[in-house]
Protein backbone atom coordinates (compact mmCIF):
# COMPACT_ATOMS: atom_id res chain seq x y z
CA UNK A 1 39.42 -25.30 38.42
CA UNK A 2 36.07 -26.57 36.23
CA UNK A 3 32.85 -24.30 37.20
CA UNK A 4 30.31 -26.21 39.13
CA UNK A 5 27.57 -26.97 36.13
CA UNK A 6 24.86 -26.19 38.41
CA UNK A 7 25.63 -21.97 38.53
CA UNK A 8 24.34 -21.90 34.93
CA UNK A 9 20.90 -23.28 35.91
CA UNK A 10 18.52 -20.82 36.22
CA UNK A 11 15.78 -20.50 38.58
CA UNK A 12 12.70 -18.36 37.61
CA UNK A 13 10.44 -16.78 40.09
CA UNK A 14 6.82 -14.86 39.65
CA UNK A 15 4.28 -12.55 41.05
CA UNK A 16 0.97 -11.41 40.09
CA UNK A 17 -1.39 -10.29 42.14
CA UNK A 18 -4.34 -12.01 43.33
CA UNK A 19 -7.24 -10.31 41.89
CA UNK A 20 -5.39 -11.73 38.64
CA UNK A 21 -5.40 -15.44 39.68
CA UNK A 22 -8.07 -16.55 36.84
CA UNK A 23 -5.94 -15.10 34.02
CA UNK A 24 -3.17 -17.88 35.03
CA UNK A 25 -5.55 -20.02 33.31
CA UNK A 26 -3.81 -19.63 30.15
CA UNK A 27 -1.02 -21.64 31.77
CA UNK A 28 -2.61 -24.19 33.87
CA UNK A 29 -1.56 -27.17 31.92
CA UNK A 30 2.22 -26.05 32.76
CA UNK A 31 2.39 -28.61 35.62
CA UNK A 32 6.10 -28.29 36.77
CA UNK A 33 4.61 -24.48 38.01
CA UNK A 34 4.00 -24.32 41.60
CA UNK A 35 1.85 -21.68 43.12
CA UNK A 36 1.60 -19.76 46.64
CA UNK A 37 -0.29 -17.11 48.57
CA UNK A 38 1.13 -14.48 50.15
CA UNK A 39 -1.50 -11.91 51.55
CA UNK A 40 -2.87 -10.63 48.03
CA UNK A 41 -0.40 -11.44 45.81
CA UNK A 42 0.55 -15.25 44.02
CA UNK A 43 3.96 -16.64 44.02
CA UNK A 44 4.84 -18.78 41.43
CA UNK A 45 8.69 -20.86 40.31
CA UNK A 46 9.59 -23.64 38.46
CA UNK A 47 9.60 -22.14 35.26
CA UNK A 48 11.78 -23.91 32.58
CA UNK A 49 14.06 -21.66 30.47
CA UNK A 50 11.22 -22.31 27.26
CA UNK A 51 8.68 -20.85 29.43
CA UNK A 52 10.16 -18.30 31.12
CA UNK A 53 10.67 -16.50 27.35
CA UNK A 54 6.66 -17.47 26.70
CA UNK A 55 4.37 -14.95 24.97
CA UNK A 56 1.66 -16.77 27.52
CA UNK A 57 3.78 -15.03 30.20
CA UNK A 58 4.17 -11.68 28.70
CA UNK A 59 0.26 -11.62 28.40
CA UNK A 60 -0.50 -12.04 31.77
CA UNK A 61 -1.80 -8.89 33.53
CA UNK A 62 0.80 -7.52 36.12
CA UNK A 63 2.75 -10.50 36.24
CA UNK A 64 6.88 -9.67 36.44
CA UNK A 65 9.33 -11.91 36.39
CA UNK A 66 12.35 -12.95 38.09
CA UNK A 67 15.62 -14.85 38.31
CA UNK A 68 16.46 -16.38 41.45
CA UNK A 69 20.48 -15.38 42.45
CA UNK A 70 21.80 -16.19 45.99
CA UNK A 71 19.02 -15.75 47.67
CA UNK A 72 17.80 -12.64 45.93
CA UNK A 73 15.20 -12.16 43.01
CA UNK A 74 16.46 -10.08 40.00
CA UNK A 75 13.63 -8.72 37.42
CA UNK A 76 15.12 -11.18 34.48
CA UNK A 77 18.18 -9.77 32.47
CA UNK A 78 18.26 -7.04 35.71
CA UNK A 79 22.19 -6.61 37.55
CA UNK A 80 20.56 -5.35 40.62
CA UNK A 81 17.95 -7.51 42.94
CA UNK A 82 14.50 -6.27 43.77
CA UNK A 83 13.17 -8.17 46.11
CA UNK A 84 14.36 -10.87 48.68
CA UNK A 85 13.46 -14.35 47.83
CA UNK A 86 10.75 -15.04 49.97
CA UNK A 87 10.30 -18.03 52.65
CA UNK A 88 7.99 -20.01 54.59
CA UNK A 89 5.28 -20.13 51.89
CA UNK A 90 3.39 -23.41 51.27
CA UNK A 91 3.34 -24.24 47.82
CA UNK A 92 0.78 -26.01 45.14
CA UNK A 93 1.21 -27.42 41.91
CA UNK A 94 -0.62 -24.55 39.75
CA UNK A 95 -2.87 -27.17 38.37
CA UNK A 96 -3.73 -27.71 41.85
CA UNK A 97 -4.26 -24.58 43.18
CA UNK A 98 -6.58 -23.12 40.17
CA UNK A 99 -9.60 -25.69 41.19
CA UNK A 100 -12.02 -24.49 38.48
CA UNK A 101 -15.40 -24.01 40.03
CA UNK A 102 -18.81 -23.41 39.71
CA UNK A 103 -20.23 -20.38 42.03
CA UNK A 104 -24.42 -21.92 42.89
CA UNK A 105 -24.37 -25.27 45.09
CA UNK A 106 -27.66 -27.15 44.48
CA UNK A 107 -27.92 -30.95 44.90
CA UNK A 108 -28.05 -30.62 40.63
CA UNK A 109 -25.38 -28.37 40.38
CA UNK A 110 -21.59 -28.63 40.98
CA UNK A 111 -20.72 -28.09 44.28
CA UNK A 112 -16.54 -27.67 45.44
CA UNK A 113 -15.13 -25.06 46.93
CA UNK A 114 -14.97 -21.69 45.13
CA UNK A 115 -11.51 -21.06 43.67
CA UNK A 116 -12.81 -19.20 40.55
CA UNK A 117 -16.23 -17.95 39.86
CA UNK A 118 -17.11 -18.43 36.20
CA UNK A 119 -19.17 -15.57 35.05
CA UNK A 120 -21.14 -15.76 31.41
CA UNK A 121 -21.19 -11.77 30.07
CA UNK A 122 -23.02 -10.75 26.85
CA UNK A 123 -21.40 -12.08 23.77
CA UNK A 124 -20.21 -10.06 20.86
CA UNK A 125 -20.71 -12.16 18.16
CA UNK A 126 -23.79 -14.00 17.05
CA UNK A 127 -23.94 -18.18 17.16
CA UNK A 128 -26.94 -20.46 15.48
CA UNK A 129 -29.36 -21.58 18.50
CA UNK A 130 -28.59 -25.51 18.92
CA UNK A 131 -30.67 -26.23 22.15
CA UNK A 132 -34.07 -25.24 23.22
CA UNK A 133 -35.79 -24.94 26.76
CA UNK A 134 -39.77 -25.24 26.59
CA UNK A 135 -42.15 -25.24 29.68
CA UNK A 136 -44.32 -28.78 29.05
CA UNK A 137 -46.99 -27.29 29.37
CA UNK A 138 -46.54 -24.55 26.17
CA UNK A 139 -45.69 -28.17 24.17
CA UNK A 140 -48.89 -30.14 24.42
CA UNK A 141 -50.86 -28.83 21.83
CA UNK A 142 -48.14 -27.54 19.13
CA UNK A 143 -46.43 -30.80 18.85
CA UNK A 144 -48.99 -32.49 17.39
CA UNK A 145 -49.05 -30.43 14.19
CA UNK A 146 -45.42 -30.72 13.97
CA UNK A 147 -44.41 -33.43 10.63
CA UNK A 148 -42.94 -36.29 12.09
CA UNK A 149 -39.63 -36.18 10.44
CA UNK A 150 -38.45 -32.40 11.98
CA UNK A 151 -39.11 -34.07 15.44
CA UNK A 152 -36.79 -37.05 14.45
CA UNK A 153 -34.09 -34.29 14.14
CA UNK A 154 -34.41 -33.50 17.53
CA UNK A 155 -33.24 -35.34 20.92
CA UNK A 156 -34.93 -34.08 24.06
CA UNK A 157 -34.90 -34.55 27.99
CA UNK A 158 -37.16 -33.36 30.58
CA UNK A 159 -36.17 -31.01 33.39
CA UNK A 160 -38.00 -30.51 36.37
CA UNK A 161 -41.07 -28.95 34.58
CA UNK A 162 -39.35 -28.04 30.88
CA UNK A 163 -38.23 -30.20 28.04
CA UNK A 164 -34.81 -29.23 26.60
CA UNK A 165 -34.27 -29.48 22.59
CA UNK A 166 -31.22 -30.21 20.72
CA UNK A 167 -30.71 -30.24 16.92
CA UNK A 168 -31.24 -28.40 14.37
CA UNK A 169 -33.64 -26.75 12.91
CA UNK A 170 -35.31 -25.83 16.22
CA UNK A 171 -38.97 -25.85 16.21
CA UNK A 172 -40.88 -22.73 16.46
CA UNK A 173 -41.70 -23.17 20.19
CA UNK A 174 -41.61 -20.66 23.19
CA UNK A 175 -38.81 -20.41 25.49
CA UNK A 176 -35.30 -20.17 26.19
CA UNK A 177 -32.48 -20.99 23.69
CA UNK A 178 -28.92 -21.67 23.51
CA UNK A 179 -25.87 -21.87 21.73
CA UNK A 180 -23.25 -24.66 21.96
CA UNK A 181 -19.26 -24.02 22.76
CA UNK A 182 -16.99 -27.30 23.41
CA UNK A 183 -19.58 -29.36 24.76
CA UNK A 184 -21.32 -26.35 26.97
CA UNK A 185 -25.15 -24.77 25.83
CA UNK A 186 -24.98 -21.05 26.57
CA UNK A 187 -27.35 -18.93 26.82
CA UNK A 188 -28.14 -16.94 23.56
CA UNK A 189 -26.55 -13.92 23.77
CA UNK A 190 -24.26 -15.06 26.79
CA UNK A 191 -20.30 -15.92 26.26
CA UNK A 192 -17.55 -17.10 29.33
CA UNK A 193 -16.06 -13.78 30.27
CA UNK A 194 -12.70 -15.22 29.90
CA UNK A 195 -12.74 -17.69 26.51
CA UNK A 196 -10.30 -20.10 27.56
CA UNK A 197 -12.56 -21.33 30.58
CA UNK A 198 -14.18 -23.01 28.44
CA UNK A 199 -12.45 -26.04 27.29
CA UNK A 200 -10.37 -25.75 30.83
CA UNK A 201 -14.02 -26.99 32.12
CA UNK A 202 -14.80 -29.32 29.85
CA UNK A 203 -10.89 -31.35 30.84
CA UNK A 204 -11.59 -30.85 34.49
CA UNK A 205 -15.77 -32.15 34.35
CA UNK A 206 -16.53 -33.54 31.28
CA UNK A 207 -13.04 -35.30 29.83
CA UNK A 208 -15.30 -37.86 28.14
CA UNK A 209 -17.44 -35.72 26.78
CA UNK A 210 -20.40 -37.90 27.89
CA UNK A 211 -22.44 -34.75 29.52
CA UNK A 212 -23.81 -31.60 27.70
CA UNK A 213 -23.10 -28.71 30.58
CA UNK A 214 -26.41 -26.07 30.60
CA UNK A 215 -25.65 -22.91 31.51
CA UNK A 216 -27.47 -19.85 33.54
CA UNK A 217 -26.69 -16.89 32.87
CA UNK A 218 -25.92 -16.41 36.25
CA UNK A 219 -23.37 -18.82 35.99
CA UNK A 220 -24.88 -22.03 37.39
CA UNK A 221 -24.75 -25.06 35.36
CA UNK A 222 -26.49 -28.15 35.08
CA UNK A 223 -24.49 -31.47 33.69
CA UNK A 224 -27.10 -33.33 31.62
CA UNK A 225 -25.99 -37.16 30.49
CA UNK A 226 -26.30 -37.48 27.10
CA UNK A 227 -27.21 -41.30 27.34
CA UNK A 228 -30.68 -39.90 29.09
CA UNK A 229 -32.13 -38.03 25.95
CA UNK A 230 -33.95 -39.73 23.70
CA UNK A 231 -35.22 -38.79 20.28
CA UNK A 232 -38.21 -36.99 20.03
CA UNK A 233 -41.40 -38.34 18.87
CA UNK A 234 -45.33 -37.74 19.87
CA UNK A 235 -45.39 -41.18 21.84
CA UNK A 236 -42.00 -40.57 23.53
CA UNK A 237 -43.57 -37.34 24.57
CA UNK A 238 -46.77 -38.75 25.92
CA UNK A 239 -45.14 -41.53 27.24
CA UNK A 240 -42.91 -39.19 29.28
CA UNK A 241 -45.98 -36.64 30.24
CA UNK A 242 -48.14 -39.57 31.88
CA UNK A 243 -44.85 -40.49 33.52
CA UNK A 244 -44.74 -37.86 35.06
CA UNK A 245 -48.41 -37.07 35.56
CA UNK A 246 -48.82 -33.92 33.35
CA UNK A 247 -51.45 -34.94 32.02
């Protein structure tokens, strides 16, 4: 009698334990992977036979593998079980369930509930400044002495009480600079403490690239529209400063 085609199909089963959840970041973008919670450690199936054999997989801190056989999970290529398959758990496409996040709530800021807190460490490496953040009020008198066409390289906007500089070459003014990553301005100095946040939070809050996201070191962040800078001239910054009754 022919063999039922469906007892070759394999079905591939994870764990990993919670503390670990932002490291399945890698493989967010795998959306036939659903996710659940059981007490402190993720579940995760759906694996295709190309994935299942993934160095992305192999990378992943603490994360073992299984095949799914009559009810029983098997550590993959194993003869005997390890575990029971396990029931009752509610699960969430992993795209889903990792709902990047940003950790400050501030009627500026992002605000949705915290999944993953994004954390900026000191960098190793050293990146040209892009971006620079001057208090008005350390501006006033310097820019005038400044040749008109290094301020035409420039684009500013005013926040709160600052201006914030972009281009290149910065002028020589005093305050806070940044570097730029895939659309974000980091700190100088400051990195994502796990790289591949970074263009993970560009696809999920700025897909068309029509923001500039500023960065605390804290790890707060500010989404600026880039149709609201203008270039920078001495009447665009007067203009601006009587706006805003500076002066």
């Amino acid at each position: 009698m022919a063999k039922d085609p469906s007892e070759h199909i394999k079905e591939f089963w994870a764990e990993i334990p919670r503390m670990n959840e932002d490291h399945l970041g890698t493989i967010r973008d795998w959306k036939n992977v659903q996710v659940a919670l059981e007490d402190e450690v993720l579940w995760l199936k759906g694996f295709t036979d190309e994935q299942a054999d993934s160095p992305a997989l192999r990378q992943l801190p603490d994360f073992v593998l299984y095949e799914l056989r009559n009810g029983l999970l098997f550590r993959k290529d194993a003869l005997v079980p390890s575990k029971k398959v396990r029931t009752a758990l509610l699960w969430n496409r992993i795209d889903k369930f990792l709902c990047l996040t940003f950790p400050i709530a501030n009627h500026n800021f992002f605000g949705i509930d915290r999944k993953i807190e994004v954390k900026l460490v000191p960098g190793q490496d050293e990146h040209p400044a892009t971006a620079l953040l001057c208090p008005m009020a350390e501006i006033r008198k310097s820019l005038i002495t400044v040749p008109k066409f290094k301020l035409e390289r420039l684009d500013w906007i005013v926040i709160d009480d600052q201006a914030l500089f972009i281009g290149t070459p910065l002028l020589g003014f005093p305050g806070k600079t940044y570097w730029s990553k895939d659309g974000h301005l980091l700190p100088a100095g400051f990195d994502f403490e796990f790289k591949n946040l970074s263009l993970l939070l560009q696809e999920k809050y700025n897909a068309d690239s029509e923001a500039w996201l500023l960065w605390n070191e804290d790890g707060s962040v500010l989404s600026l529209n880039k149709n609201n800078f203008r270039n920078l001239s001495l009447s665009s910054f007067r203009l601006t400063e009587k706006s805003q009754e500076w002066m």
